[in-house]
PDB file of N, CA and C in Angstrom:
ATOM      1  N   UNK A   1     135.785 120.876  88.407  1.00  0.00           N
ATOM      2  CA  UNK A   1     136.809 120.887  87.380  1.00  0.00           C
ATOM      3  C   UNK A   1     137.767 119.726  87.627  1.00  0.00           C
ATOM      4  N   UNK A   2     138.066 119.231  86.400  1.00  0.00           N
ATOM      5  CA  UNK A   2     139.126 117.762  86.487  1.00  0.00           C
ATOM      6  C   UNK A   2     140.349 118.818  87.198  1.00  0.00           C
ATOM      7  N   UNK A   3     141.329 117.504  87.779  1.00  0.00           N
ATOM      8  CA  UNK A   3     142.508 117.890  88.296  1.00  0.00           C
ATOM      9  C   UNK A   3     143.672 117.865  87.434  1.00  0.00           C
ATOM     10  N   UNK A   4     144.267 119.623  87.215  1.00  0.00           N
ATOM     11  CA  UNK A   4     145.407 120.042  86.228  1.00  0.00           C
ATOM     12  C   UNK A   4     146.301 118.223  85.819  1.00  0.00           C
ATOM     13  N   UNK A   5     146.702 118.530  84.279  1.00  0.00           N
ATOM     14  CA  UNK A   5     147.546 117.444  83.647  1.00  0.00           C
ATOM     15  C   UNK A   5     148.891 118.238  83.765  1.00  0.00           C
ATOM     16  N   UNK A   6     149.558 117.256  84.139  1.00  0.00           N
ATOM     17  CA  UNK A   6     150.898 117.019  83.894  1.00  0.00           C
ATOM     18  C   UNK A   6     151.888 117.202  82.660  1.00  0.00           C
ATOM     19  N   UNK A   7     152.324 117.626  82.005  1.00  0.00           N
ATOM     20  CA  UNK A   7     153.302 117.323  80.923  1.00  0.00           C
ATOM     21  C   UNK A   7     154.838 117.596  80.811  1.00  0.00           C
ATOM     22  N   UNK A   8     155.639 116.205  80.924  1.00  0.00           N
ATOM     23  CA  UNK A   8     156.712 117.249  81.292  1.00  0.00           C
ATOM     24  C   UNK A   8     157.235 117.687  80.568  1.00  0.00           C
ATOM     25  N   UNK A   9     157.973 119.363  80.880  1.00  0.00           N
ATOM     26  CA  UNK A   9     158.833 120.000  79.752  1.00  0.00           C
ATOM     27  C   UNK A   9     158.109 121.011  79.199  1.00  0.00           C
ATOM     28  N   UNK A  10     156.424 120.617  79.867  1.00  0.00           N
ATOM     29  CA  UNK A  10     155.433 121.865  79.295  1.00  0.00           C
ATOM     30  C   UNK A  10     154.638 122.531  80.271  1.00  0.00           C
ATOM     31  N   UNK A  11     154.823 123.917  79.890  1.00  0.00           N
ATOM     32  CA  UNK A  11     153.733 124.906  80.659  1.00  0.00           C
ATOM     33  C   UNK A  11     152.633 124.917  80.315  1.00  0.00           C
ATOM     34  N   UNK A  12     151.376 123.984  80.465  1.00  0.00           N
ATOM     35  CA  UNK A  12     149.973 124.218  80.612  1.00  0.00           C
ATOM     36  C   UNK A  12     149.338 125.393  80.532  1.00  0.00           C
ATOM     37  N   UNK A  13     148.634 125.613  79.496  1.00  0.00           N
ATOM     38  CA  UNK A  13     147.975 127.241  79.583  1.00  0.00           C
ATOM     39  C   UNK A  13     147.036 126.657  79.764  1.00  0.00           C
ATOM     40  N   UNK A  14     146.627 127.096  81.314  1.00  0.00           N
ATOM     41  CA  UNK A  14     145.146 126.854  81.708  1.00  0.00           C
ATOM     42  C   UNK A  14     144.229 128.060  82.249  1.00  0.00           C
ATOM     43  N   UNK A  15     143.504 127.928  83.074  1.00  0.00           N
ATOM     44  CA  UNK A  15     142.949 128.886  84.065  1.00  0.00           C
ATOM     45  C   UNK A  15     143.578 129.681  84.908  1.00  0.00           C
ATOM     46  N   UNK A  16     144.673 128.669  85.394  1.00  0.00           N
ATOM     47  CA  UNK A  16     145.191 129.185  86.405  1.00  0.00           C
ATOM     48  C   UNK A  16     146.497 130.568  85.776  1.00  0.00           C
ATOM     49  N   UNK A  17     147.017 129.637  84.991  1.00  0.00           N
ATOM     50  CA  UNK A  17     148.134 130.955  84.239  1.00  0.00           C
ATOM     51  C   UNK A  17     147.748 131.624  83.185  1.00  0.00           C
ATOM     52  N   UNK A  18     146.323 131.536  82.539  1.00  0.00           N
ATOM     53  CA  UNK A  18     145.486 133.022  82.278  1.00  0.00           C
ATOM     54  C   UNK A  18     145.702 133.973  83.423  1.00  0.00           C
ATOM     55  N   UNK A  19     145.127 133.622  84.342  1.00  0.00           N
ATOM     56  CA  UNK A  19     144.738 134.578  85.937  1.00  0.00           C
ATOM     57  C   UNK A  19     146.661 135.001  85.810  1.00  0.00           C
ATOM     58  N   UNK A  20     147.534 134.322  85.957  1.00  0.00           N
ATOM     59  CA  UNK A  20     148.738 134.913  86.286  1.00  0.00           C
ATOM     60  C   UNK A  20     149.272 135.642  85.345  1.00  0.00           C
ATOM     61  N   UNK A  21     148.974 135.351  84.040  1.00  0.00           N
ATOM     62  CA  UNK A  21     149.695 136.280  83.079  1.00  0.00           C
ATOM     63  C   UNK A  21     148.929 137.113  82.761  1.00  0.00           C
ATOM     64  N   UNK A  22     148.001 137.457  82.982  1.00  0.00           N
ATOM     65  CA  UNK A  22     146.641 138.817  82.924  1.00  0.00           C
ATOM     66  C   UNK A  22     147.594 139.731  82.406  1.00  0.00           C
ATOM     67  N   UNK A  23     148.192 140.481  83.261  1.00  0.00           N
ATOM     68  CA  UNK A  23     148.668 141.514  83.047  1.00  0.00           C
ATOM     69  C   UNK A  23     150.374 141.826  81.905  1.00  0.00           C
ATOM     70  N   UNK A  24     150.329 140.761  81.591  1.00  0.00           N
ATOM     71  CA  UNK A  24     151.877 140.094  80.906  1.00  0.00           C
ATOM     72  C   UNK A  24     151.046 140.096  79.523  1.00  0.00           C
ATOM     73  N   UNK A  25     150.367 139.858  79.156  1.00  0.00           N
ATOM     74  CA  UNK A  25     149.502 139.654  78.100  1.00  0.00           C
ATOM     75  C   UNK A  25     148.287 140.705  77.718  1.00  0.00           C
ATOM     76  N   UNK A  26     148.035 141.294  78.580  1.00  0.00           N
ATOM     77  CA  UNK A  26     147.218 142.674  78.465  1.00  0.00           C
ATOM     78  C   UNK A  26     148.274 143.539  77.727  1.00  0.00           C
ATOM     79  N   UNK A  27     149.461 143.778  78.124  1.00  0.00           N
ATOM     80  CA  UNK A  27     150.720 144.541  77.735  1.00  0.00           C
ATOM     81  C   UNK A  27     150.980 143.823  76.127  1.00  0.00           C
ATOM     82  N   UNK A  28     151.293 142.885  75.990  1.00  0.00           N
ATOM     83  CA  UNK A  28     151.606 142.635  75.210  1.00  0.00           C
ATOM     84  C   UNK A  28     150.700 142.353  73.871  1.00  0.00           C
ATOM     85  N   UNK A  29     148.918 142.459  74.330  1.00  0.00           N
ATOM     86  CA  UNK A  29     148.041 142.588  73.098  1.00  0.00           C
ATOM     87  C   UNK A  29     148.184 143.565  72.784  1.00  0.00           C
ATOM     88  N   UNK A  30     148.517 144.881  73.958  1.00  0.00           N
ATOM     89  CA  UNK A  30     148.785 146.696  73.288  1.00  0.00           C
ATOM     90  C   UNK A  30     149.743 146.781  72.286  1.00  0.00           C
ATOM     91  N   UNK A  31     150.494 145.603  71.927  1.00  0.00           N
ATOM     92  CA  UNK A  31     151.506 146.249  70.932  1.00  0.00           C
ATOM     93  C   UNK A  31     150.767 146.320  69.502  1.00  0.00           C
ATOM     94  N   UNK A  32     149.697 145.842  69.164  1.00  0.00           N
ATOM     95  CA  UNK A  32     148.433 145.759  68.248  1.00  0.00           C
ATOM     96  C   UNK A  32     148.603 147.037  67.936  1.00  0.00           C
ATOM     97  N   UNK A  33     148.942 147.675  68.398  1.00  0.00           N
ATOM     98  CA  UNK A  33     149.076 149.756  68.534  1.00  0.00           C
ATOM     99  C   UNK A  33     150.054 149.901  68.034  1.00  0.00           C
ATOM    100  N   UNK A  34     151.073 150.659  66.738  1.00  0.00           N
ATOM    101  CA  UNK A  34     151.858 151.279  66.427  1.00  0.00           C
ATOM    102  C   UNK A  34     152.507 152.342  68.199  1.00  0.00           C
ATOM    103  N   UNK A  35     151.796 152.983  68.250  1.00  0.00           N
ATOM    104  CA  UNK A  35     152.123 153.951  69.045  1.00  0.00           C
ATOM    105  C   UNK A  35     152.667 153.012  70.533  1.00  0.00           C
ATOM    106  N   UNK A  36     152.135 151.817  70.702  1.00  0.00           N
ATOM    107  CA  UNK A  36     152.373 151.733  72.222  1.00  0.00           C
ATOM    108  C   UNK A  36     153.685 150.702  71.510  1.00  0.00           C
ATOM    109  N   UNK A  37     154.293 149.980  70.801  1.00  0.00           N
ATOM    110  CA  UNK A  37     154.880 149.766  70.974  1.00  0.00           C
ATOM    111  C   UNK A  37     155.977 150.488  70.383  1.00  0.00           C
ATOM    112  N   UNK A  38     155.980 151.857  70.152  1.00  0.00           N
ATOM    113  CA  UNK A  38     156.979 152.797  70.352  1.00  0.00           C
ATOM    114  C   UNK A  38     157.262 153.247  71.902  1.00  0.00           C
ATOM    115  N   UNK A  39     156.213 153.731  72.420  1.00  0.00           N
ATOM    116  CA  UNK A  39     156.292 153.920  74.127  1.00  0.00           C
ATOM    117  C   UNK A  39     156.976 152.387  74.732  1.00  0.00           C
ATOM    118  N   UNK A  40     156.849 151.531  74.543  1.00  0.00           N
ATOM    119  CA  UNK A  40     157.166 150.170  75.003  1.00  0.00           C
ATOM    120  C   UNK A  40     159.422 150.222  74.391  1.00  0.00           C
ATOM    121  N   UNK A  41     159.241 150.764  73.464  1.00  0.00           N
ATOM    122  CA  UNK A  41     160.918 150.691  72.691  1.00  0.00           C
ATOM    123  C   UNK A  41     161.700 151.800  73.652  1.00  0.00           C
ATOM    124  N   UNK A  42     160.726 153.216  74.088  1.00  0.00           N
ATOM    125  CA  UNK A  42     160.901 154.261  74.493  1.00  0.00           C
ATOM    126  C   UNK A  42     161.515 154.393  75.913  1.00  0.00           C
ATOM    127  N   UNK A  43     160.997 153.346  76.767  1.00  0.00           N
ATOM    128  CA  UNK A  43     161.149 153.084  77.806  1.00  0.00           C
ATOM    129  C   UNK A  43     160.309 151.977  78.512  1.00  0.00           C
ATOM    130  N   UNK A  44     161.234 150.760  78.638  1.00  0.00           N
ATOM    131  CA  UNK A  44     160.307 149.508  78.554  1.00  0.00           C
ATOM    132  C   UNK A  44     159.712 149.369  80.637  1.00  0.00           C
ATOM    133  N   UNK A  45     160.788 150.001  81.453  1.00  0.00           N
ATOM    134  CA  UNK A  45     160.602 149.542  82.832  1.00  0.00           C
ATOM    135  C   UNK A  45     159.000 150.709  82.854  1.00  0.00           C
ATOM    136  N   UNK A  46     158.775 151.324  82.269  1.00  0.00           N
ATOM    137  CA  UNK A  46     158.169 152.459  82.376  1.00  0.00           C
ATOM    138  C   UNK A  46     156.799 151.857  81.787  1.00  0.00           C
ATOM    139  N   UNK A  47     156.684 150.874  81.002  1.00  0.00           N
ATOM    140  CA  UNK A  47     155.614 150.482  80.181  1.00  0.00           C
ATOM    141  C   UNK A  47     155.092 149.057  81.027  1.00  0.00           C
ATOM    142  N   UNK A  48     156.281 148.463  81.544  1.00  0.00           N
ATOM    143  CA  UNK A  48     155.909 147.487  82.252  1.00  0.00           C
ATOM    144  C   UNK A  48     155.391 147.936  83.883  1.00  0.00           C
ATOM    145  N   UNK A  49     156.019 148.821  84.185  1.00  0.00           N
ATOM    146  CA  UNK A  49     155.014 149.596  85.394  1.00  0.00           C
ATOM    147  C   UNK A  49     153.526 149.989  84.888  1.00  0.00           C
ATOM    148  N   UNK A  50     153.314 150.466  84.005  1.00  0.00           N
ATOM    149  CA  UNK A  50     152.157 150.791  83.559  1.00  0.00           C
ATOM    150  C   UNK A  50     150.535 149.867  83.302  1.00  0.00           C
ATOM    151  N   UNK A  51     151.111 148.412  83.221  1.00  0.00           N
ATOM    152  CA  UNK A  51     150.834 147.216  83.047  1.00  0.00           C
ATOM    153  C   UNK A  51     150.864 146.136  84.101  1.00  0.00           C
ATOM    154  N   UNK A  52     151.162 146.793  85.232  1.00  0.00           N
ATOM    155  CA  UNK A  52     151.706 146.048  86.284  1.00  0.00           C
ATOM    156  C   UNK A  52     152.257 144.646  86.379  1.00  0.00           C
ATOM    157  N   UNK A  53     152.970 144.693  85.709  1.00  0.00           N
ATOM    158  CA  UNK A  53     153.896 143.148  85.253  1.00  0.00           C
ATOM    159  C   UNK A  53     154.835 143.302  86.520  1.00  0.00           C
ATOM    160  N   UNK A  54     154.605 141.675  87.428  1.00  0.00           N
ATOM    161  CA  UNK A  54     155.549 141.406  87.919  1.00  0.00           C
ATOM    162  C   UNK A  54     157.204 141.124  88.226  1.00  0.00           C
ATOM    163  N   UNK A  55     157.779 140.618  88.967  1.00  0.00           N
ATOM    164  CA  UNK A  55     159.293 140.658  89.218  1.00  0.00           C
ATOM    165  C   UNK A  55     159.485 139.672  87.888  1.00  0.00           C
ATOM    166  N   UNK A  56     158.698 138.677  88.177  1.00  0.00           N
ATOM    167  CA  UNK A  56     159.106 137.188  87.131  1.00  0.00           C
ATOM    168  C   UNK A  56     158.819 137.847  85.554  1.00  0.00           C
ATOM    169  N   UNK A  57     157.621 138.485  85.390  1.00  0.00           N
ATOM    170  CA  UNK A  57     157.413 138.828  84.066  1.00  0.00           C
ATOM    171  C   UNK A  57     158.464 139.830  84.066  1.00  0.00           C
ATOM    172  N   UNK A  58     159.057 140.880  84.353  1.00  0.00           N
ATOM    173  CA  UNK A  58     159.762 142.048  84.148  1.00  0.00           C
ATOM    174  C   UNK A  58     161.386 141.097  83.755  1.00  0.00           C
ATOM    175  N   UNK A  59     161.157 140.292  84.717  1.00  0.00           N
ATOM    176  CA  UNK A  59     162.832 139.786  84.500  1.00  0.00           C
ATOM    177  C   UNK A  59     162.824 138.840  82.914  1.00  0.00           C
ATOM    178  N   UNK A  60     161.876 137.789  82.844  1.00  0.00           N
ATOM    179  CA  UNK A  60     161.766 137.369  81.192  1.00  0.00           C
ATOM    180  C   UNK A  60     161.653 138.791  80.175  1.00  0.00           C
ATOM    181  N   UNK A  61     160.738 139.471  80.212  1.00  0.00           N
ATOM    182  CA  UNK A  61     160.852 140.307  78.998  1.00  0.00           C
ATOM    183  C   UNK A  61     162.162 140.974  79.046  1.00  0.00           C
ATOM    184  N   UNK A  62     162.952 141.126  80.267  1.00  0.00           N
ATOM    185  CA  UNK A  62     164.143 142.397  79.626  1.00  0.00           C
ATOM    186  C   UNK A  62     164.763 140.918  78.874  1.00  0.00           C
ATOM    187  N   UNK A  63     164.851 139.939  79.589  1.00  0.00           N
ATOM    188  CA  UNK A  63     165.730 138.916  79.103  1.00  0.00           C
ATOM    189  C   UNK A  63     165.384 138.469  77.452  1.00  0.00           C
ATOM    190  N   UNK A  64     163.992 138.827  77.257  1.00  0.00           N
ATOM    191  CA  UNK A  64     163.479 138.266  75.780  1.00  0.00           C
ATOM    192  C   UNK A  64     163.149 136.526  76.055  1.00  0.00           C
ATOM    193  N   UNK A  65     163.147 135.977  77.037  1.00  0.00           N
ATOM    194  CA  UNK A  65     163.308 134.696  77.212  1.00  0.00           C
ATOM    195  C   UNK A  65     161.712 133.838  77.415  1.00  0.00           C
ATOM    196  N   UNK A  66     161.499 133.271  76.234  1.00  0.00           N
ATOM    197  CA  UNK A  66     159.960 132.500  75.635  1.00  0.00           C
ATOM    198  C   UNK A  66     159.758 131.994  76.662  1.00  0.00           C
ATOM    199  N   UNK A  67     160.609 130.796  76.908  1.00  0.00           N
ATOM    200  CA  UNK A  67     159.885 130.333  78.193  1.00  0.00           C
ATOM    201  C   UNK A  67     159.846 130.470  79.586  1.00  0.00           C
ATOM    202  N   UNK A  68     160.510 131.581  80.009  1.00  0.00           N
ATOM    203  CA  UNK A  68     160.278 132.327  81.164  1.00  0.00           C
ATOM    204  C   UNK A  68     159.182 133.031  81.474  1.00  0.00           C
ATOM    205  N   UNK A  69     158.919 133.460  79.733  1.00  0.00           N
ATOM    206  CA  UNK A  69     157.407 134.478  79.831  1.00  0.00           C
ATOM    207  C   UNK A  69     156.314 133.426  79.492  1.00  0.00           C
ATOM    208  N   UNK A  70     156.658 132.339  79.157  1.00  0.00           N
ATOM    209  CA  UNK A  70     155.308 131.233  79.230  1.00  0.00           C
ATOM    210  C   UNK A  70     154.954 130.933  81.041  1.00  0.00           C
ATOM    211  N   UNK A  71     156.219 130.480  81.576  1.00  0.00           N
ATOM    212  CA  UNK A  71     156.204 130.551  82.936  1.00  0.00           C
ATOM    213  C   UNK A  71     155.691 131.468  83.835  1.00  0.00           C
ATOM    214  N   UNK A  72     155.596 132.714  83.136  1.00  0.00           N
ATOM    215  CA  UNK A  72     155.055 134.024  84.231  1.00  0.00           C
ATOM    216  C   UNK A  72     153.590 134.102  83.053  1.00  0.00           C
ATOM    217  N   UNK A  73     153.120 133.138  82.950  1.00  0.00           N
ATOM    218  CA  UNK A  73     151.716 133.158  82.659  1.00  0.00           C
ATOM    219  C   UNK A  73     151.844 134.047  81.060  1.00  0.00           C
ATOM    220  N   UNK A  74     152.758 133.824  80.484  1.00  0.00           N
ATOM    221  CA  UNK A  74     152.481 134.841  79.101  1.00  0.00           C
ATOM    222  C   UNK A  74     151.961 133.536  77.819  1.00  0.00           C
ATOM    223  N   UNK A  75     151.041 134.077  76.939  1.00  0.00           N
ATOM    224  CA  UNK A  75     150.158 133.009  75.788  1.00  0.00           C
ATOM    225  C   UNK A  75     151.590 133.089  74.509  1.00  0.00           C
ATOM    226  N   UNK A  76     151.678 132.233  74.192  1.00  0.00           N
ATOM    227  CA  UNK A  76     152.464 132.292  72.943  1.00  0.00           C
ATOM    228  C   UNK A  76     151.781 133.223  71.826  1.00  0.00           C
ATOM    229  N   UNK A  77     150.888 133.054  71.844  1.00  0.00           N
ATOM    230  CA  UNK A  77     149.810 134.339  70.619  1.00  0.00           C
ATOM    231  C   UNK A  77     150.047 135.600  70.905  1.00  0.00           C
ATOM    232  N   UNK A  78     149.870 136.225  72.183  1.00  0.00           N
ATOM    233  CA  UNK A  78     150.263 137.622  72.570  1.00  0.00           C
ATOM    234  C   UNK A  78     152.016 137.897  72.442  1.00  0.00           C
ATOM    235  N   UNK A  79     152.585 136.667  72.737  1.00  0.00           N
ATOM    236  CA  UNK A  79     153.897 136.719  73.028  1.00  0.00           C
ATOM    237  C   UNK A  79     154.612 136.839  71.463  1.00  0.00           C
ATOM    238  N   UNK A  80     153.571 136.827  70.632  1.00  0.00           N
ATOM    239  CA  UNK A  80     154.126 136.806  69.144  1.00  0.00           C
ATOM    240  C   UNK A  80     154.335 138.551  68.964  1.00  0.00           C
ATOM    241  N   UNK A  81     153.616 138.917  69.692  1.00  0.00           N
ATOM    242  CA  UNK A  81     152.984 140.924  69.409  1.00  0.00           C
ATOM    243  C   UNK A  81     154.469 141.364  70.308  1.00  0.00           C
ATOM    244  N   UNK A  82     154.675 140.716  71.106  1.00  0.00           N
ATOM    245  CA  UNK A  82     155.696 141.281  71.833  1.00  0.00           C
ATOM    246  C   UNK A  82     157.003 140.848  70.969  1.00  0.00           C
ATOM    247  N   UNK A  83     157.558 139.783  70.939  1.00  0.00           N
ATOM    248  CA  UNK A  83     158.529 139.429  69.867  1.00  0.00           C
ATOM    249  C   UNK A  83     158.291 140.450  68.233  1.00  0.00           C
ATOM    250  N   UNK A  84     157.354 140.566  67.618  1.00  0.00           N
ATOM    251  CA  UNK A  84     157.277 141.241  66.583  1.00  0.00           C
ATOM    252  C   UNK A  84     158.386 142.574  66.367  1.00  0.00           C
ATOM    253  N   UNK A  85     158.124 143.116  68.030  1.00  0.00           N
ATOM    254  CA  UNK A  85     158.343 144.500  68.216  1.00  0.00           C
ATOM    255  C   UNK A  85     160.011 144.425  67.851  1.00  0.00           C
ATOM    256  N   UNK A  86     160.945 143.189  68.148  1.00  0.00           N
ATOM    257  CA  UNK A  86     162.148 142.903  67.577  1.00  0.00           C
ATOM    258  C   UNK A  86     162.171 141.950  66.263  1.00  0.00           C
ATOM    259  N   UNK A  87     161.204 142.178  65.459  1.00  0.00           N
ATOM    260  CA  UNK A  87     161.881 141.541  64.007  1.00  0.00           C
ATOM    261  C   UNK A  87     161.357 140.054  64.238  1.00  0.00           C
ATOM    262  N   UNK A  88     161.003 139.425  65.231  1.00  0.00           N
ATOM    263  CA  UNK A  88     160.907 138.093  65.076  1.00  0.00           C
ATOM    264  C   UNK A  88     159.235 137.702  65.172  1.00  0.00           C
ATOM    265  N   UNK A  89     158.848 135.921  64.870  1.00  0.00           N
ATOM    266  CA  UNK A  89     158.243 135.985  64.326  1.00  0.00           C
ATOM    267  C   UNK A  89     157.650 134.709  65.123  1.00  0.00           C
ATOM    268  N   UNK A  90     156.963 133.714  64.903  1.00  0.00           N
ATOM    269  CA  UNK A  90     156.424 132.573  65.410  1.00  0.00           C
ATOM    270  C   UNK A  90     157.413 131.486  65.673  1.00  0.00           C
ATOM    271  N   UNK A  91     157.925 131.511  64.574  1.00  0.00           N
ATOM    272  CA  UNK A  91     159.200 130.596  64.010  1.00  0.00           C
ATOM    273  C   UNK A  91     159.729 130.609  65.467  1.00  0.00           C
ATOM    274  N   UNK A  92     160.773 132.091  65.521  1.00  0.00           N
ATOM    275  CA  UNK A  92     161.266 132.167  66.221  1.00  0.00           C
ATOM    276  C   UNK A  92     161.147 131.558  67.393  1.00  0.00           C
ATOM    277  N   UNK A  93     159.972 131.670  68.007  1.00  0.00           N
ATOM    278  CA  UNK A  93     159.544 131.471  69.477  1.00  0.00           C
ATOM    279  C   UNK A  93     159.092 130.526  69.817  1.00  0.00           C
ATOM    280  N   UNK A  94     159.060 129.307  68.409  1.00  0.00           N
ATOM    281  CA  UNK A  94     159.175 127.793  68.346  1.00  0.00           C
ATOM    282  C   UNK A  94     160.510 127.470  68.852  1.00  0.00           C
ATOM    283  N   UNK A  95     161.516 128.374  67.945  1.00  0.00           N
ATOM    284  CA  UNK A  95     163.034 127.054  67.922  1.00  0.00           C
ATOM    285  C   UNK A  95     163.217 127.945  69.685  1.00  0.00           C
ATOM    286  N   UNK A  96     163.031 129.079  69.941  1.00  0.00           N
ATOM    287  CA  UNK A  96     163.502 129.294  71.515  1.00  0.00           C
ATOM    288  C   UNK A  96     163.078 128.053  72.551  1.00  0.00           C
ATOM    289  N   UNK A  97     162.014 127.498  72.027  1.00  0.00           N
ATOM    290  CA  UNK A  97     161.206 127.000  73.432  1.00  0.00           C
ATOM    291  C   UNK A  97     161.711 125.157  73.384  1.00  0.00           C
ATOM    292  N   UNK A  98     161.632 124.866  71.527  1.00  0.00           N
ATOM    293  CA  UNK A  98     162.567 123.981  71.794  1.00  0.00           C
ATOM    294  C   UNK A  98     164.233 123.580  71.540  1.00  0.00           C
ATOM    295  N   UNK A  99     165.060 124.855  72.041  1.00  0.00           N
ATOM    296  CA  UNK A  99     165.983 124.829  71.810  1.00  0.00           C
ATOM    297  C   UNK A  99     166.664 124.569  70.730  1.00  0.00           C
ATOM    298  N   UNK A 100     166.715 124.766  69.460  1.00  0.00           N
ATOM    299  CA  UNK A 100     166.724 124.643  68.070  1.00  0.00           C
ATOM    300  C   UNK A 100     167.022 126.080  67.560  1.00  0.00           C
ATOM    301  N   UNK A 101     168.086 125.938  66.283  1.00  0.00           N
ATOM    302  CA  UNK A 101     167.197 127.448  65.292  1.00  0.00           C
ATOM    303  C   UNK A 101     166.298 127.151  64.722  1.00  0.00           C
ATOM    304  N   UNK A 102     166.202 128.589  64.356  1.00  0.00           N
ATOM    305  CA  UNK A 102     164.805 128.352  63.531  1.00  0.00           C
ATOM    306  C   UNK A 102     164.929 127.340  62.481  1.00  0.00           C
ATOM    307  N   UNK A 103     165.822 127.172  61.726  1.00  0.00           N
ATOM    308  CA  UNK A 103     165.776 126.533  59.977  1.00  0.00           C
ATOM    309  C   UNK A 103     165.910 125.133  61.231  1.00  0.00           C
ATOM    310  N   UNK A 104     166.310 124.583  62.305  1.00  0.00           N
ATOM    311  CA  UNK A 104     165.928 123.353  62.354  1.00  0.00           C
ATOM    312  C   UNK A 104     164.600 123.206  62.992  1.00  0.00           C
ATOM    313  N   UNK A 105     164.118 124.182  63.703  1.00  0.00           N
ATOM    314  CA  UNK A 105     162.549 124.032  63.838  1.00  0.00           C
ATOM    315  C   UNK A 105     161.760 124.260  62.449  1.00  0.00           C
ATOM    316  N   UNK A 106     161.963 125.269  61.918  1.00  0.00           N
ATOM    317  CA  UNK A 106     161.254 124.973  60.454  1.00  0.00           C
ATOM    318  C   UNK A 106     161.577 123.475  59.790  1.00  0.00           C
ATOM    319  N   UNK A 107     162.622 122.855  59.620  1.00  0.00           N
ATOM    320  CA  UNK A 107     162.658 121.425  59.134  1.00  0.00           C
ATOM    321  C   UNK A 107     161.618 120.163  59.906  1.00  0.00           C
ATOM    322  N   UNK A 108     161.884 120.683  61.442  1.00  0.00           N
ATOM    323  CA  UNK A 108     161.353 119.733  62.086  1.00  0.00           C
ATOM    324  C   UNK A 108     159.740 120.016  61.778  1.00  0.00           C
ATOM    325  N   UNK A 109     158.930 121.169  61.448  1.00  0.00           N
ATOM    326  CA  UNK A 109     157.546 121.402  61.219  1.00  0.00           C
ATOM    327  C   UNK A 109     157.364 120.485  59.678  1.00  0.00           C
ATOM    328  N   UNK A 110     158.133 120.737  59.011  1.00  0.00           N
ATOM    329  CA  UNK A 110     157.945 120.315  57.456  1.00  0.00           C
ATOM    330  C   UNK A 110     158.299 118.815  57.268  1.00  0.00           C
ATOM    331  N   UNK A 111     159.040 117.793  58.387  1.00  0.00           N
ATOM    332  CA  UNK A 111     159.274 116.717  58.941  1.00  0.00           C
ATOM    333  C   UNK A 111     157.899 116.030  59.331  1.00  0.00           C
ATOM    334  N   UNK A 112     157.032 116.944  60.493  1.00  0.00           N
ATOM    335  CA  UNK A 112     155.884 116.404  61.148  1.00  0.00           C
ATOM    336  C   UNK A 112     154.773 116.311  59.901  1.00  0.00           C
ATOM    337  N   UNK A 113     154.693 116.980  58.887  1.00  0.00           N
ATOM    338  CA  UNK A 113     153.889 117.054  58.344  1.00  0.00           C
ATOM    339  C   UNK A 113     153.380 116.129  56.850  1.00  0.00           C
ATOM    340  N   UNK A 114     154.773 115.363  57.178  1.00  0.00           N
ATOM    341  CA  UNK A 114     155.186 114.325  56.568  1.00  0.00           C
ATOM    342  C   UNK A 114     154.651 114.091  54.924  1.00  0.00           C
TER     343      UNK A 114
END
């Protein structure tokens, strides 16, 4: 296998932080479930024990914080199922990551697309 790229400012979803966010992202495809992400609203330390999410993942999700949970190995795609569960949406978890609101990350998408 070539040797991991560099980017700065970006978390690489590779092999390696598949393997780390396994369980950060297993949790967070269950919200696909009506029911689990009521159990997840119900009592979240209780759901994240259940899932065995680490110190780093436990501390981003109470925080809600995108790129903390990109950092503890979480996919932006799953991380959409988890954000859902509060009202938000893709958008959202664009302008979090690049520091923006949304209506200026939505401008800046409708900008690129020139």
């Amino acid at each position: 296998m070539s040797e991991r790229v560099e980017i700065p400012g970006t978390t690489l979803f590779d092999g390696a932080q598949a393997r780390k966010g396994y369980a950060l992202n297993r949790m967070c495809y269950s919200f696909n479930d009506a029911a689990n992400r009521k159990a997840f609203v119900a009592d979240e330390d209780a759901y994240c024990t259940r899932f065995g999410l680490n110190p780093q993942q436990r501390e981003a999700i109470r925080e809600r914080n995108v790129l903390k949970l990109i950092a503890a190995g979480g996919n932006v795609y799953y991380l959409a199922k988890f954000a859902g569960i509060f009202g938000l949406d893709v958008q959202d978890l664009g302008a979090q990551q690049t520091g923006t609101t949304k209506d200026e990350f939505k401008a800046r998408l409708v900008a690129a697309r020139g």
